[in-house]
C-alpha atoms as a PDB file:
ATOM      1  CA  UNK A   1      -5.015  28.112  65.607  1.00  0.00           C
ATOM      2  CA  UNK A   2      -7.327  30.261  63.723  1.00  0.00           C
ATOM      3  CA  UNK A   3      -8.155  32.165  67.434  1.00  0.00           C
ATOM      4  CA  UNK A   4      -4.295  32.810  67.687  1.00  0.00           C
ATOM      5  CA  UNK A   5      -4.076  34.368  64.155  1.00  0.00           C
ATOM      6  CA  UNK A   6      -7.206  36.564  64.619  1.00  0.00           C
ATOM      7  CA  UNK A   7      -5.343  37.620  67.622  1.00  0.00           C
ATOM      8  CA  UNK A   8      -1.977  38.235  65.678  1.00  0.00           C
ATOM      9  CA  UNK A   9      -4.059  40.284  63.053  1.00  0.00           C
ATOM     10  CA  UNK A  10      -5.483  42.087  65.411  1.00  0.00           C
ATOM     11  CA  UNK A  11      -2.560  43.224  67.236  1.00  0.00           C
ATOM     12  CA  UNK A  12      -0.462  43.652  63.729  1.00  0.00           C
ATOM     13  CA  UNK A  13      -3.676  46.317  63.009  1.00  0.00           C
ATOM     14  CA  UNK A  14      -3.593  47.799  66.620  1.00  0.00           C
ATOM     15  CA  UNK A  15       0.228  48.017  67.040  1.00  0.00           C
ATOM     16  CA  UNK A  16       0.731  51.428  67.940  1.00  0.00           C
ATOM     17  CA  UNK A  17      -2.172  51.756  70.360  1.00  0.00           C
ATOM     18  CA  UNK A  18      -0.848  48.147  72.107  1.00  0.00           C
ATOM     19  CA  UNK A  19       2.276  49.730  72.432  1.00  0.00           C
ATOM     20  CA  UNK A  20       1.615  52.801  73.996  1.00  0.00           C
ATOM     21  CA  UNK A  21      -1.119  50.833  76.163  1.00  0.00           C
ATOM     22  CA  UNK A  22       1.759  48.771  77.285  1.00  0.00           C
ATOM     23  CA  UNK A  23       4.506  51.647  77.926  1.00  0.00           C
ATOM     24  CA  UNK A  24       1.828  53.475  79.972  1.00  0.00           C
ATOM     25  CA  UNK A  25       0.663  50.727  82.263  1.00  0.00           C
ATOM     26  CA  UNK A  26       4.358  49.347  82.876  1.00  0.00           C
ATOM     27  CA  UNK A  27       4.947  53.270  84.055  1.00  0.00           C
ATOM     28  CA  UNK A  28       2.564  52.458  86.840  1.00  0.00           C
ATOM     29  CA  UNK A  29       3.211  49.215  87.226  1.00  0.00           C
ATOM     30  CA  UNK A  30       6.582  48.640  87.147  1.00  0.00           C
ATOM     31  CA  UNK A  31       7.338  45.223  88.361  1.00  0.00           C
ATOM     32  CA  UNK A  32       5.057  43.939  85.613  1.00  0.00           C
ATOM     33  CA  UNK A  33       8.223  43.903  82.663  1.00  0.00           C
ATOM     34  CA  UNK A  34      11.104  43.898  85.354  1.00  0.00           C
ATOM     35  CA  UNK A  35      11.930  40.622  84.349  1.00  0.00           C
ATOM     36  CA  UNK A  36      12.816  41.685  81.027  1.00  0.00           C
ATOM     37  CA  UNK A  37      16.595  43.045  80.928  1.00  0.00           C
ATOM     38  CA  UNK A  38      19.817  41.539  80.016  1.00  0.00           C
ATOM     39  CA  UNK A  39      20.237  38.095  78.793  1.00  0.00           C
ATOM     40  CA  UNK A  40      15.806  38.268  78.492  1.00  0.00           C
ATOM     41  CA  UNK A  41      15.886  41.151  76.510  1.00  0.00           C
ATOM     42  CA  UNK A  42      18.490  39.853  74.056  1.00  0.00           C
ATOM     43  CA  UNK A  43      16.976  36.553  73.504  1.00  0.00           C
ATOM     44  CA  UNK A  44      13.307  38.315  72.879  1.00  0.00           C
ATOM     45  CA  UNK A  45      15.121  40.147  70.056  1.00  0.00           C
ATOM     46  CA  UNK A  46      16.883  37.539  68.995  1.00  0.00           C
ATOM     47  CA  UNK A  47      13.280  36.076  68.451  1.00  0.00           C
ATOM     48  CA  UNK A  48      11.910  39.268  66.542  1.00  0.00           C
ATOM     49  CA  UNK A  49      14.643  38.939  64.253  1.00  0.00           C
ATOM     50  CA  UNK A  50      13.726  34.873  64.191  1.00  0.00           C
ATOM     51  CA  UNK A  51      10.415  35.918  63.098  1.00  0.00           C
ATOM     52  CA  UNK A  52      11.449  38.425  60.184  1.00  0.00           C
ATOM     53  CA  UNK A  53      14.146  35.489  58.964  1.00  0.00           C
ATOM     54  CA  UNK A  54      10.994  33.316  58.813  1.00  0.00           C
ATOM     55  CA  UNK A  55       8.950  35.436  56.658  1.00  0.00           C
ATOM     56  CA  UNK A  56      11.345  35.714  53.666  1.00  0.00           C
ATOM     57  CA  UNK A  57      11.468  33.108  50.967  1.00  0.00           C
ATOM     58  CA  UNK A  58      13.432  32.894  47.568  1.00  0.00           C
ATOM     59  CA  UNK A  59      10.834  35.004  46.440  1.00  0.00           C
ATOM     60  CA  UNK A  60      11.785  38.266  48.521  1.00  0.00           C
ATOM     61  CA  UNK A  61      15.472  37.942  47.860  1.00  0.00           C
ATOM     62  CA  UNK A  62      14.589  37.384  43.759  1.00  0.00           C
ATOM     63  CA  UNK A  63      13.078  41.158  44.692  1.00  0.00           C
ATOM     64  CA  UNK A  64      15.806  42.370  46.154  1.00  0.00           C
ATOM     65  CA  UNK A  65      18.246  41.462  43.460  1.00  0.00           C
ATOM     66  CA  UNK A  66      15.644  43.127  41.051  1.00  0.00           C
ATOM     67  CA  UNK A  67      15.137  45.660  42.968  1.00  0.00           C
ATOM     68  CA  UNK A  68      19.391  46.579  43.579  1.00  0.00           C
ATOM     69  CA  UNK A  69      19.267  50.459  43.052  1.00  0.00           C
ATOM     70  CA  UNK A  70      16.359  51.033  45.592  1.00  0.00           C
ATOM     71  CA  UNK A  71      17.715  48.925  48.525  1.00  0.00           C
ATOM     72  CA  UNK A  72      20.721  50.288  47.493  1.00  0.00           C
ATOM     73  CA  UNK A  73      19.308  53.840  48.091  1.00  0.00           C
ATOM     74  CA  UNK A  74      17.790  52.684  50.787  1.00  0.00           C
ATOM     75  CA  UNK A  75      21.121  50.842  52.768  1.00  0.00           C
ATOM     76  CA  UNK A  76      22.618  54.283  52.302  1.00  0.00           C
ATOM     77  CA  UNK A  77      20.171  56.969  53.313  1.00  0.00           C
ATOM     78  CA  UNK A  78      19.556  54.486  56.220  1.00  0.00           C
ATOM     79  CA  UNK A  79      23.457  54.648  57.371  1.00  0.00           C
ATOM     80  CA  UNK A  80      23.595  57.711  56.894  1.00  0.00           C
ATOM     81  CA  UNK A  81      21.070  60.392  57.470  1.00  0.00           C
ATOM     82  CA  UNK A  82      20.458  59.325  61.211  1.00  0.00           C
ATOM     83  CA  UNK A  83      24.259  59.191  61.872  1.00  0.00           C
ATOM     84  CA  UNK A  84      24.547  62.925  60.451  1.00  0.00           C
ATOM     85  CA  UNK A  85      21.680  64.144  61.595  1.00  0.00           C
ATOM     86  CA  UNK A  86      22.767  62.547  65.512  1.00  0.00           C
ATOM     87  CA  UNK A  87      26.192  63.776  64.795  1.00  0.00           C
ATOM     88  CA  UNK A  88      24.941  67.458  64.077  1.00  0.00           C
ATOM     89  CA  UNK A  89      22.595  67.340  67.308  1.00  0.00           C
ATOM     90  CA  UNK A  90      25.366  66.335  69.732  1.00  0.00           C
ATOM     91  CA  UNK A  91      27.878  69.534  68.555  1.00  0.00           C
ATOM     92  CA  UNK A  92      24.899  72.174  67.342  1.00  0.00           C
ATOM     93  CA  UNK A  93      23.307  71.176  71.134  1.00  0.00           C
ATOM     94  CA  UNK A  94      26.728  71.039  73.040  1.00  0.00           C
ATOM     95  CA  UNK A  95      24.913  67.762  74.443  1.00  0.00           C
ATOM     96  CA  UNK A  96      27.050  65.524  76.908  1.00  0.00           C
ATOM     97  CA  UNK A  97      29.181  63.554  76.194  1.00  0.00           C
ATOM     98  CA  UNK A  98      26.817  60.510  77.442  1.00  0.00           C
ATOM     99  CA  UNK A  99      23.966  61.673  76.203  1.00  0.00           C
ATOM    100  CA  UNK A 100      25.637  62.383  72.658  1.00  0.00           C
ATOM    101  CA  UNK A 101      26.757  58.942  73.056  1.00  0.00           C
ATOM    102  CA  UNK A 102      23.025  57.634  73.212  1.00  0.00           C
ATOM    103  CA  UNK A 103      21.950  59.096  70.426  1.00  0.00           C
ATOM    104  CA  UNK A 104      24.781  58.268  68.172  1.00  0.00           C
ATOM    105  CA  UNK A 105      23.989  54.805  69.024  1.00  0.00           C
ATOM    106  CA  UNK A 106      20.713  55.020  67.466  1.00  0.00           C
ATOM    107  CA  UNK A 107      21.437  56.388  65.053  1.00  0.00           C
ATOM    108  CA  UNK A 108      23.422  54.000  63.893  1.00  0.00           C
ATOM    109  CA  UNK A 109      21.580  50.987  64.630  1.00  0.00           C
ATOM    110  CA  UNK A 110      19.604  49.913  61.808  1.00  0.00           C
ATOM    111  CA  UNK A 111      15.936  50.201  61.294  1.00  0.00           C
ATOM    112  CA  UNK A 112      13.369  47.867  63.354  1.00  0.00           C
ATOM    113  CA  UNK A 113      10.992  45.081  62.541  1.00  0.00           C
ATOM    114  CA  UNK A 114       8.037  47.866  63.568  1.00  0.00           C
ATOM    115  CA  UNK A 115       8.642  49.750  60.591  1.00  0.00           C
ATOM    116  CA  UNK A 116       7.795  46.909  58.081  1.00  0.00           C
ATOM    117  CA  UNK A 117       4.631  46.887  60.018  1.00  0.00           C
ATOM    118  CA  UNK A 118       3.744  50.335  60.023  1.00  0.00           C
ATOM    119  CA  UNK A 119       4.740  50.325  56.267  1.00  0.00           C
ATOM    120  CA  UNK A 120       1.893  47.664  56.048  1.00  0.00           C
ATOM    121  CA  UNK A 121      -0.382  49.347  57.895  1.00  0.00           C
ATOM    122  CA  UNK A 122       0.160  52.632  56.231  1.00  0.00           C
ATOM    123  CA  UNK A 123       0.008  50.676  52.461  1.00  0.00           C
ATOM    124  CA  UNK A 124       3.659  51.930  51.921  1.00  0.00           C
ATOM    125  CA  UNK A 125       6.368  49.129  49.421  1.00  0.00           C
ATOM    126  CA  UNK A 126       6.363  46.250  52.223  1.00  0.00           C
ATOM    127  CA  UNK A 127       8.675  44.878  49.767  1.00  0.00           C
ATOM    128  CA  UNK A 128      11.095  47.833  50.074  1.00  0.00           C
ATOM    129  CA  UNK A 129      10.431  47.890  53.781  1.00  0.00           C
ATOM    130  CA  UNK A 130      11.644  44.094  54.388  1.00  0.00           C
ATOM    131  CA  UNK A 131      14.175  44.558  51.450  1.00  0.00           C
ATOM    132  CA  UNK A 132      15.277  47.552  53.351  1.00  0.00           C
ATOM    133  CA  UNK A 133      15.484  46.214  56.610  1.00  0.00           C
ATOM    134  CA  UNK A 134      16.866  42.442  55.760  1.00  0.00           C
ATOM    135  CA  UNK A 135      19.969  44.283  54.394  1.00  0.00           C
ATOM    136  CA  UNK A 136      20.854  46.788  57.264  1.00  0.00           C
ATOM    137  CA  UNK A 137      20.125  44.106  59.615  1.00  0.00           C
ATOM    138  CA  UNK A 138      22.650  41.938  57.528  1.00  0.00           C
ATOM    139  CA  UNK A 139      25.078  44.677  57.226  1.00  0.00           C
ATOM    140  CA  UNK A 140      24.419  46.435  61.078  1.00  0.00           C
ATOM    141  CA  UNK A 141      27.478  44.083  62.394  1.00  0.00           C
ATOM    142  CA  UNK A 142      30.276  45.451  60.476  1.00  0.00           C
ATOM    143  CA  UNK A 143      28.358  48.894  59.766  1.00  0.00           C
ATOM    144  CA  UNK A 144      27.121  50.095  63.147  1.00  0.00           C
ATOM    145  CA  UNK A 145      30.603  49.538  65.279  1.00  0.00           C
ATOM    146  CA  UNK A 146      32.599  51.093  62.411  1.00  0.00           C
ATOM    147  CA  UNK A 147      29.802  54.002  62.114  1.00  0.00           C
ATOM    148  CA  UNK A 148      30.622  54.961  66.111  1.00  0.00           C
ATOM    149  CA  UNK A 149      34.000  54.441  66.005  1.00  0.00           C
ATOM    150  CA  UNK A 150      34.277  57.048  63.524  1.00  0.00           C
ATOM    151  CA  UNK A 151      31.507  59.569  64.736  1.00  0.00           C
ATOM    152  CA  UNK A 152      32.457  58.931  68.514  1.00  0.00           C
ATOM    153  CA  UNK A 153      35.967  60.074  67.780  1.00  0.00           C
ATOM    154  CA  UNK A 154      38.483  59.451  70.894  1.00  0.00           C
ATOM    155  CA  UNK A 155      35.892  61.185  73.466  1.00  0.00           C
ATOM    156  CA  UNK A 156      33.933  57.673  74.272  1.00  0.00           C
ATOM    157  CA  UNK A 157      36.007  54.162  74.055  1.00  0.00           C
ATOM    158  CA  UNK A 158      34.229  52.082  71.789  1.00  0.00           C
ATOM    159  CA  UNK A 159      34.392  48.130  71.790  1.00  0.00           C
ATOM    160  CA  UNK A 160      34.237  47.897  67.783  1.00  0.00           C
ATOM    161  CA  UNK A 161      34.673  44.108  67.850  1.00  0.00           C
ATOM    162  CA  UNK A 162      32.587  43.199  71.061  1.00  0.00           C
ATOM    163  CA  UNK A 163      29.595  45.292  69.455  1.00  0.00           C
ATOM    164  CA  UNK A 164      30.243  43.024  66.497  1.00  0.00           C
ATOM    165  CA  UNK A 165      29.478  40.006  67.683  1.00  0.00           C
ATOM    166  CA  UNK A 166      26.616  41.412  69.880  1.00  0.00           C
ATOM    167  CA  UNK A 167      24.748  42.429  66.917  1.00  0.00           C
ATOM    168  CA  UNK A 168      25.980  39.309  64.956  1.00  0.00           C
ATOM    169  CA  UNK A 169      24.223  37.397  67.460  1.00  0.00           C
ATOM    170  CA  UNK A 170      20.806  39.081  68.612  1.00  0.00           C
ATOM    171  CA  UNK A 171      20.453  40.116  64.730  1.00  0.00           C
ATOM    172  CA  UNK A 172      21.780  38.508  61.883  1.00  0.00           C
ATOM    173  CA  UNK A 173      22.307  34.788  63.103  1.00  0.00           C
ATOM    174  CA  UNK A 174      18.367  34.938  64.473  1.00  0.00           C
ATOM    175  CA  UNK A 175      17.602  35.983  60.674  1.00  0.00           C
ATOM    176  CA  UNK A 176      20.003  33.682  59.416  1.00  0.00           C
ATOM    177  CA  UNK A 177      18.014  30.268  61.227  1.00  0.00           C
ATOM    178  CA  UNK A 178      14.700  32.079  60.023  1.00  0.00           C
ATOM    179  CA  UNK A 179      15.473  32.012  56.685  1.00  0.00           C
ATOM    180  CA  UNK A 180      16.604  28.455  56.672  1.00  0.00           C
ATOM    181  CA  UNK A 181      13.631  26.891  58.820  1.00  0.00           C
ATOM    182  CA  UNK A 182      11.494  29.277  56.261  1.00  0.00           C
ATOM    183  CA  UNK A 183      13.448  27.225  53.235  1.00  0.00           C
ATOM    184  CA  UNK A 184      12.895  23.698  54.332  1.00  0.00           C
ATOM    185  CA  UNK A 185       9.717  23.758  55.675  1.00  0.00           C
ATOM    186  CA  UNK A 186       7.657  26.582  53.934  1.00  0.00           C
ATOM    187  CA  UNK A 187       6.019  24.400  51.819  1.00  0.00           C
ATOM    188  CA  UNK A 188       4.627  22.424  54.402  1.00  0.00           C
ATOM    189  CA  UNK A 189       1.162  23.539  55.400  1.00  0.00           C
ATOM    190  CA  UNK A 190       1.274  23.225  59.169  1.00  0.00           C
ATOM    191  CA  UNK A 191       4.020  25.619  59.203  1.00  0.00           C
ATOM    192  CA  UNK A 192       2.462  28.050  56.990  1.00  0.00           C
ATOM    193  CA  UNK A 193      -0.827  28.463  59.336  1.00  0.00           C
ATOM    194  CA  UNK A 194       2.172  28.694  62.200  1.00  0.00           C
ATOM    195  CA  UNK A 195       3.587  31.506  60.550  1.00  0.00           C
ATOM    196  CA  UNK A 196       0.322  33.718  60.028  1.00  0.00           C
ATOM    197  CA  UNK A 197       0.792  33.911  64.065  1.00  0.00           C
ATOM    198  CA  UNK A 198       4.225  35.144  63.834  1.00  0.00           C
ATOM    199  CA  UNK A 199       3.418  39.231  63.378  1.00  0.00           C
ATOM    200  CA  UNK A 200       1.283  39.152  66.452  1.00  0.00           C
ATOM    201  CA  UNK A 201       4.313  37.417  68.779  1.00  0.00           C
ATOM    202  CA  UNK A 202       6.828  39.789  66.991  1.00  0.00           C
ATOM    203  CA  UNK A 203       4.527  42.988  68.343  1.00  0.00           C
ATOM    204  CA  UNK A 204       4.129  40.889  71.933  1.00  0.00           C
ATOM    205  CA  UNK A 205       7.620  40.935  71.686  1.00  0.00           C
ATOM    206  CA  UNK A 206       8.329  44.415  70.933  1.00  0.00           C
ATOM    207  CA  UNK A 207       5.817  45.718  73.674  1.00  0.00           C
ATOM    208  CA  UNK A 208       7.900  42.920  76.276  1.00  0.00           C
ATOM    209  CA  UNK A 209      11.001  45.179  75.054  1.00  0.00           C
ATOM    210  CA  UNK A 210       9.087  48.455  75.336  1.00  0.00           C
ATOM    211  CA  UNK A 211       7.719  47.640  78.926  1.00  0.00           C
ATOM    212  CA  UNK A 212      11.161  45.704  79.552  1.00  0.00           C
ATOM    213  CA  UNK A 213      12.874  49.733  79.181  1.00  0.00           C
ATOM    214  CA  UNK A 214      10.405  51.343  81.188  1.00  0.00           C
ATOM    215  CA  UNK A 215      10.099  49.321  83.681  1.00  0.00           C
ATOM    216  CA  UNK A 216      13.876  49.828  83.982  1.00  0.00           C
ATOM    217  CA  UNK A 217      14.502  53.465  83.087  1.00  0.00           C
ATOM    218  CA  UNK A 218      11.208  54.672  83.625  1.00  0.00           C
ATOM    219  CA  UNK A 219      12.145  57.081  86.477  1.00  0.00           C
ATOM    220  CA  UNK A 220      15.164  58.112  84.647  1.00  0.00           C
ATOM    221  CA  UNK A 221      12.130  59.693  81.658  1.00  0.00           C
ATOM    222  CA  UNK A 222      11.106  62.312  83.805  1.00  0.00           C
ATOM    223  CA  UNK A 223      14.493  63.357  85.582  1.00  0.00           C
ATOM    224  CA  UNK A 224      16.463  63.343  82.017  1.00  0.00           C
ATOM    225  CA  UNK A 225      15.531  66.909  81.222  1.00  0.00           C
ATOM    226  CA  UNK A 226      14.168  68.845  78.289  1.00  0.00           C
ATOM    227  CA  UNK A 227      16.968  68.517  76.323  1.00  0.00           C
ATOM    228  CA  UNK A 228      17.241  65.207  75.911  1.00  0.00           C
ATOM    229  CA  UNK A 229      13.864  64.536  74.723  1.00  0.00           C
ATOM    230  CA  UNK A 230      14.026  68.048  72.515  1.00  0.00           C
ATOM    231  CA  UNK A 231      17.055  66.147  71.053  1.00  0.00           C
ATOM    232  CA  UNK A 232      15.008  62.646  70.500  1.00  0.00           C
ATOM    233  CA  UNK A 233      12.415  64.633  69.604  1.00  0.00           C
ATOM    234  CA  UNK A 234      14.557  66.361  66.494  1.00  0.00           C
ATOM    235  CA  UNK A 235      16.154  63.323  65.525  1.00  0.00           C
ATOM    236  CA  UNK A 236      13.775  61.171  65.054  1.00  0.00           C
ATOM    237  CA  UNK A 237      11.604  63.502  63.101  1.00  0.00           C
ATOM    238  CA  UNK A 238      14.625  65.347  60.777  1.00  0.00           C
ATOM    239  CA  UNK A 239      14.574  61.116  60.108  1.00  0.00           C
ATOM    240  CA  UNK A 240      11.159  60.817  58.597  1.00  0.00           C
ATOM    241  CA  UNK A 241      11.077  64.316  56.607  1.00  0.00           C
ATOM    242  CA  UNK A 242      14.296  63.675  55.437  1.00  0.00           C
ATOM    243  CA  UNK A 243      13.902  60.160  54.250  1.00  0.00           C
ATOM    244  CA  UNK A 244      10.069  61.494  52.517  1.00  0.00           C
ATOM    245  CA  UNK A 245      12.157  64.697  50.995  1.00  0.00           C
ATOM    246  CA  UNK A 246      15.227  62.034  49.377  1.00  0.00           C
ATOM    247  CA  UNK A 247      12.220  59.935  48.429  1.00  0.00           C
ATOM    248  CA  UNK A 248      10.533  62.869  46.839  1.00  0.00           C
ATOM    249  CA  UNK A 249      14.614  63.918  45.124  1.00  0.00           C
ATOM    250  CA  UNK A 250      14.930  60.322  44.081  1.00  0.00           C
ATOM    251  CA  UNK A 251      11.077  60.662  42.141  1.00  0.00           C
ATOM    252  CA  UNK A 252      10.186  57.288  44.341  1.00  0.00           C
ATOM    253  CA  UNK A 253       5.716  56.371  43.561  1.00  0.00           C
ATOM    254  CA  UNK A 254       4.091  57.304  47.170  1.00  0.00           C
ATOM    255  CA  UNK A 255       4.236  53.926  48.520  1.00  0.00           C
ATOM    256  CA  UNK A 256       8.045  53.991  48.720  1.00  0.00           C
ATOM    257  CA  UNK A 257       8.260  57.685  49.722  1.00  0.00           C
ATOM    258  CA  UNK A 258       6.101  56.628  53.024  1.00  0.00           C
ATOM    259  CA  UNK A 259       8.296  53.279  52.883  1.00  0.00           C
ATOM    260  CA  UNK A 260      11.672  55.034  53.249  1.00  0.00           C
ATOM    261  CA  UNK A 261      10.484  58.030  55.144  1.00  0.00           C
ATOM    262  CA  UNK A 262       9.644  55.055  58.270  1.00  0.00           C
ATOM    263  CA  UNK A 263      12.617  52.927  57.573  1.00  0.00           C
ATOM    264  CA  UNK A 264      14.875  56.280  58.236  1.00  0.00           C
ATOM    265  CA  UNK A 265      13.140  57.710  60.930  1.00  0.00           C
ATOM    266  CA  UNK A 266      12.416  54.118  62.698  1.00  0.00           C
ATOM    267  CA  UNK A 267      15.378  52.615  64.092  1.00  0.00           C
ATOM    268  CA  UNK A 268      15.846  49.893  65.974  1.00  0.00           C
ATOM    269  CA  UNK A 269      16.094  51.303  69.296  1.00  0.00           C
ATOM    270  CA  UNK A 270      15.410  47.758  71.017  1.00  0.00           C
ATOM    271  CA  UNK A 271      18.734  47.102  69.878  1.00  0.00           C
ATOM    272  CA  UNK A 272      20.391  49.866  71.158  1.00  0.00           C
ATOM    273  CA  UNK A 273      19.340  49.728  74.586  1.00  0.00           C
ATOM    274  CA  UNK A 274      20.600  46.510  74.661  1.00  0.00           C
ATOM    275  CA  UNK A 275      24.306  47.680  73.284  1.00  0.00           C
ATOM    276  CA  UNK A 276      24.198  50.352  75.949  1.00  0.00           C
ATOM    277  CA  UNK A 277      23.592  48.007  78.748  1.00  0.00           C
ATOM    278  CA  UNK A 278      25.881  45.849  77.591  1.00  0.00           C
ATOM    279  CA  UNK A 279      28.842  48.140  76.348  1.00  0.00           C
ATOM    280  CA  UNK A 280      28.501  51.293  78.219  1.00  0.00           C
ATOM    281  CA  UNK A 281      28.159  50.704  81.616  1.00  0.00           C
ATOM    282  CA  UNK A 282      30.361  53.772  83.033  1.00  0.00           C
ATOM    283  CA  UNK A 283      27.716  55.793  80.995  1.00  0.00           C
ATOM    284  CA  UNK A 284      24.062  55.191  82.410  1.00  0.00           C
ATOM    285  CA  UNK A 285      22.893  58.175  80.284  1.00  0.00           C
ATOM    286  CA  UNK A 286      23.381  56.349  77.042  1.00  0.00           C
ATOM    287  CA  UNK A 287      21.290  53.247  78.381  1.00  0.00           C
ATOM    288  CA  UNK A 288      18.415  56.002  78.794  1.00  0.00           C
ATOM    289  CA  UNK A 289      18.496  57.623  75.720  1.00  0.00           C
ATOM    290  CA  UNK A 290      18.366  54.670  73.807  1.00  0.00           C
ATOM    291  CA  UNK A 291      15.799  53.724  76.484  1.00  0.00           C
ATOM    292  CA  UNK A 292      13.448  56.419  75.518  1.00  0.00           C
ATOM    293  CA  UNK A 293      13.513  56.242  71.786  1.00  0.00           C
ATOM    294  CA  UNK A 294      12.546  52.927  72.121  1.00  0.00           C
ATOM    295  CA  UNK A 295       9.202  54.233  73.494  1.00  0.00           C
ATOM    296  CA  UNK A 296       9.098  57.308  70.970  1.00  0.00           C
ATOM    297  CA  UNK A 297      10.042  55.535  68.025  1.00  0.00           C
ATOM    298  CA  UNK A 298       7.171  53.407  68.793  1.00  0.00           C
ATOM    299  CA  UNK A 299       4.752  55.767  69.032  1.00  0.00           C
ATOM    300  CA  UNK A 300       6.034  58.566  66.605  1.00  0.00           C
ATOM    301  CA  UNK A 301       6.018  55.896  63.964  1.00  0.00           C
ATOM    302  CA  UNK A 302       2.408  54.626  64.702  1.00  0.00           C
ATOM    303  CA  UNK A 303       0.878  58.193  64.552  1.00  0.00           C
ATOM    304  CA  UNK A 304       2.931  58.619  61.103  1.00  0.00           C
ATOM    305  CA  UNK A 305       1.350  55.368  59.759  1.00  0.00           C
ATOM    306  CA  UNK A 306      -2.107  56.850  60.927  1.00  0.00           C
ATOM    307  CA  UNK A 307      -1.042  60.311  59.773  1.00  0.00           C
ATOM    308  CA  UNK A 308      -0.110  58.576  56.208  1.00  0.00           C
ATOM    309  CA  UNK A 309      -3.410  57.126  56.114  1.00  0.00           C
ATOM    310  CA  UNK A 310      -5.855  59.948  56.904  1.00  0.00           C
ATOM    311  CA  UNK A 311      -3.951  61.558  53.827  1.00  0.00           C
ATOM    312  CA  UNK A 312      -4.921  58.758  51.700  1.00  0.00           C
ATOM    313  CA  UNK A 313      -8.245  58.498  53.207  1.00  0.00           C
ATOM    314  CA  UNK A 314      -8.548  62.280  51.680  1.00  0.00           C
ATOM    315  CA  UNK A 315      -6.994  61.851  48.624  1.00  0.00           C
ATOM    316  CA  UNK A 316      -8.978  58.775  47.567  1.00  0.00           C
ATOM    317  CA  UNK A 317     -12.275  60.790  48.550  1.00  0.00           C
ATOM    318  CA  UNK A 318     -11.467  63.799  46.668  1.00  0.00           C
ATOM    319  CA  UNK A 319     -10.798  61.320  43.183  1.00  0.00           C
END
């Protein structure tokens, strides 16, 4: 046991370069992740979100309901600064309709277990971070179908209720069983030595889903074009300056600036791949662009932690 969670602290330390270790050796190996897709990839997020139920106790919601006016910042900037900012891309860029699509979809997915962990490594609010990203998970069923049925207007037909229960099952029931094995048997001390393994199997996991997406689309990276990755590319970072500059407007300490700079820029990608392949099927393109911020999510946010930390590094000298 204590091998396995020297493992899992190694790999919650070394996330980003696992991850980008992982997408580049399933881009020349391809078969080596093939086998994650479809009903695989749902049930290995179903088990990320599993893992994040079973780190919350009574504790973390007590800080939540302490904390209402930040997560409440938070839940909004989160729903809606992605959305906006995808929304703005797809008519400023004239982008396809398909490839609009895509990025609308992430957009309004929520944020990913990856960015409590680069929160961590960074030494941004974890509290804020999970706070942040146990509610949008909690609220992503009803939010995220309504959010592109709105923004996709009558160009794409969107399955409002079938994306419900998608997300209702892959996020918030997975969280749901966390929370209640993490109730009942928390206290016991078995479990609690189990659980110090769990942030190492959640970044397995999310390098299974990374290599899972290239090993599927990875062919489709290079042919896609410049303007879908210039698009990526602007969303994702609008996300974090944005979410720094309303933490900066909202006079949030430095920890929660970093915190809610990730949790806007991050989102859960994973997630949206899967949606795609499962609820736009006439539109490959969507599958791809949700495909490929998967990977750059992944490694945009793990050069941000690092960026975040040679600041402090600095900072901490110069005092």
């Amino acid at each position: 046991m204590k091998t396995l969670q020297a493992i899992s602290s190694f790999l919650s330390r070394k996330t980003s370069l696992f991850i980008i270790a992982i997408a580049i050796l399933t881009f020349f190996f391809r078969d080596l992740f093939v086998w994650v897709r479809n009903d695989t990839q749902t049930v290995i997020l179903g088990f990320i979100m599993l893992t994040m139920g079973m780190t919350l106790t009574t504790n973390d919601f007590k800080i939540l309901a302490s904390r209402p006016v930040d997560i409440l910042i938070g839940t909004i900037a989160q729903f809606s600064v992605m959305p906006l900012i995808a929304y703005t891309l797809v008519h400023v860029l004239n982008l396809p309709v398909a490839i609009g699509t895509g990025l609308l979809l992430v957009g309004c997915c929520p944020g990913g277990v990856s960015s409590n962990i680069m929160s961590f490594l960074c030494k941004g609010d974890v509290a804020f971070s999970v706070g942040m990203t146990s509610v949008n998970t909690l609220l992503a069923p009803i939010v995220t179908p309504l959010l592109m049925l709105w923004l996709t207007g009558e160009n794409v037909d969107v399955d409002g209720f079938g994306m419900f229960k998608s997300i209702l099952i892959v996020t918030l029931i997975p969280v749901a069983v966390g929370v209640f094995i993490n109730h009942y048997f928390g206290q016991k001390k078995g479990f609690e030595e189990t659980k110090k393994i769990m942030p190492g199997l959640s970044v397995i996991c999310l390098a299974c889903i990374v290599g899972g997406v290239v090993s599927q689309h990875g062919d489709s990276f290079l042919k896609s074009g410049l303007l879908i990755f210039f698009a990526i590319f602007c969303h994702n970072t609008l996300g974090y300056i944005l979410g720094y500059t309303l933490g900066t407007i909202m006079r949030f300490n430095d920890a929660k600036r970093k915190t809610i700079s990730i949790e806007v820029g991050m989102q859960n990608a994973g997630l949206a791949t899967n949606l795609a392949s499962k609820h736009f099927p006439a539109f490959p393109e969507v599958a791809i662009v949700s495909a490929i911020c998967c990977v750059w999510h992944s490694i945009t946010g793990t050069i941000l932690a690092n960026l975040f930390i040679i600041i402090n590094k600095k900072k901490e000298n110069n005092d």
